[in-house]
Protein backbone atom coordinates (compact mmCIF):
# COMPACT_ATOMS: atom_id res chain seq x y z
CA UNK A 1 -15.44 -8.12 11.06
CA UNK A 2 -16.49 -8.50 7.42
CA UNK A 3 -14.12 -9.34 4.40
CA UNK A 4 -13.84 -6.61 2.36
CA UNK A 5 -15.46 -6.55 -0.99
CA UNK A 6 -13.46 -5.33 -4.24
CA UNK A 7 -14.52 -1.98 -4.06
CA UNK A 8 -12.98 -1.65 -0.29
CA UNK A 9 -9.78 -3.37 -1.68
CA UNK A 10 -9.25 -1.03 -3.98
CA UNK A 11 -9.68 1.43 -2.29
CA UNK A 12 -7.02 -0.12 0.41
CA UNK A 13 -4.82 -0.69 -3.00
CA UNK A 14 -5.19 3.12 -3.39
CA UNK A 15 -3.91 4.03 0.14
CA UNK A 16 -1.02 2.16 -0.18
CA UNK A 17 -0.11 3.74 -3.70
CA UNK A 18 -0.85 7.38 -2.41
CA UNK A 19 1.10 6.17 0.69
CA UNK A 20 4.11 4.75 -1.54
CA UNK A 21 4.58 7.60 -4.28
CA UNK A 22 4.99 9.89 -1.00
CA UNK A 23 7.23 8.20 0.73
CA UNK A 24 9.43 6.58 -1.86
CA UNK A 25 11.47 9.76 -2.67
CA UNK A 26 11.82 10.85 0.86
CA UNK A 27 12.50 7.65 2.59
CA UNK A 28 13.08 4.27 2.33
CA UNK A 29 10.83 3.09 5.52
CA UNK A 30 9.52 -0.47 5.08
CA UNK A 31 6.22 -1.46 4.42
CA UNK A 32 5.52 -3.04 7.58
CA UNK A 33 6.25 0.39 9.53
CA UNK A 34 3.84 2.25 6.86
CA UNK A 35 1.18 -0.46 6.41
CA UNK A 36 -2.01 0.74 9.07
CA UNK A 37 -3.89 -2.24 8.31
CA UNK A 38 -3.37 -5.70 10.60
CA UNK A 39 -3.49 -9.31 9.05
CA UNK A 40 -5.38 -10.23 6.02
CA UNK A 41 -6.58 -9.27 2.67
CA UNK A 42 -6.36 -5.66 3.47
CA UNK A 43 -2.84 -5.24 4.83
CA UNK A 44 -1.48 -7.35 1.59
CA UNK A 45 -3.86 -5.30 -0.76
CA UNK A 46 -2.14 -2.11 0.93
CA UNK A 47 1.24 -3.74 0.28
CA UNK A 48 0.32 -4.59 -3.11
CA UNK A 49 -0.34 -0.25 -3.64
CA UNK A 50 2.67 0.54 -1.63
CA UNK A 51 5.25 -1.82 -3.69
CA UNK A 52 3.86 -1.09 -7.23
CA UNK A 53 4.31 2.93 -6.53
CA UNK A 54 7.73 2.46 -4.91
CA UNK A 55 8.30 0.41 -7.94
CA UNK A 56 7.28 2.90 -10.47
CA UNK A 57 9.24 6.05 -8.92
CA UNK A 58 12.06 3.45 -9.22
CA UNK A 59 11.86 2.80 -12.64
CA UNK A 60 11.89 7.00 -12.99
C-alpha cells in the first residue's frame, strides 16, 4: 500500500471530524471503536478529526 499524500489525509482528517461532531452528543464511544482505519498515518489523522470535533462540541 501507498502512504497517503496530504490531500488523502485530509480528507481522512475530515472523516473523523464528520464522524466526531455526530457522535459526540449522542455517545461517548472511544475512538478506537469508531476509528475504520488500521495502523499508521491514516488512523492517527482520523483521530486527530475525531478529537478536535469532540473537543469543540465540548467547549459548546
Amino acid at each position: 500500500m501507498t502512504s497517503p499524500d496530504d490531500f488523502q489525509l485530509s480528507r481522512i482528517y475530515a472523516e473523523g471530524w464528520k464522524a466526531g461532531s455526530q457522535l459526540a452528543p449522542i455517545t461517548r464511544q472511544p475512538i478506537q471503536m469508531a476509528n475504520p482505519y488500521g495502523d499508521g498515518p491514516e488512523r492517527a489523522r482520523w483521530n486527530d478529526g475525531f478529537a478536535d470535533a469532540r473537543k469543540r462540541h465540548q467547549a459548546s
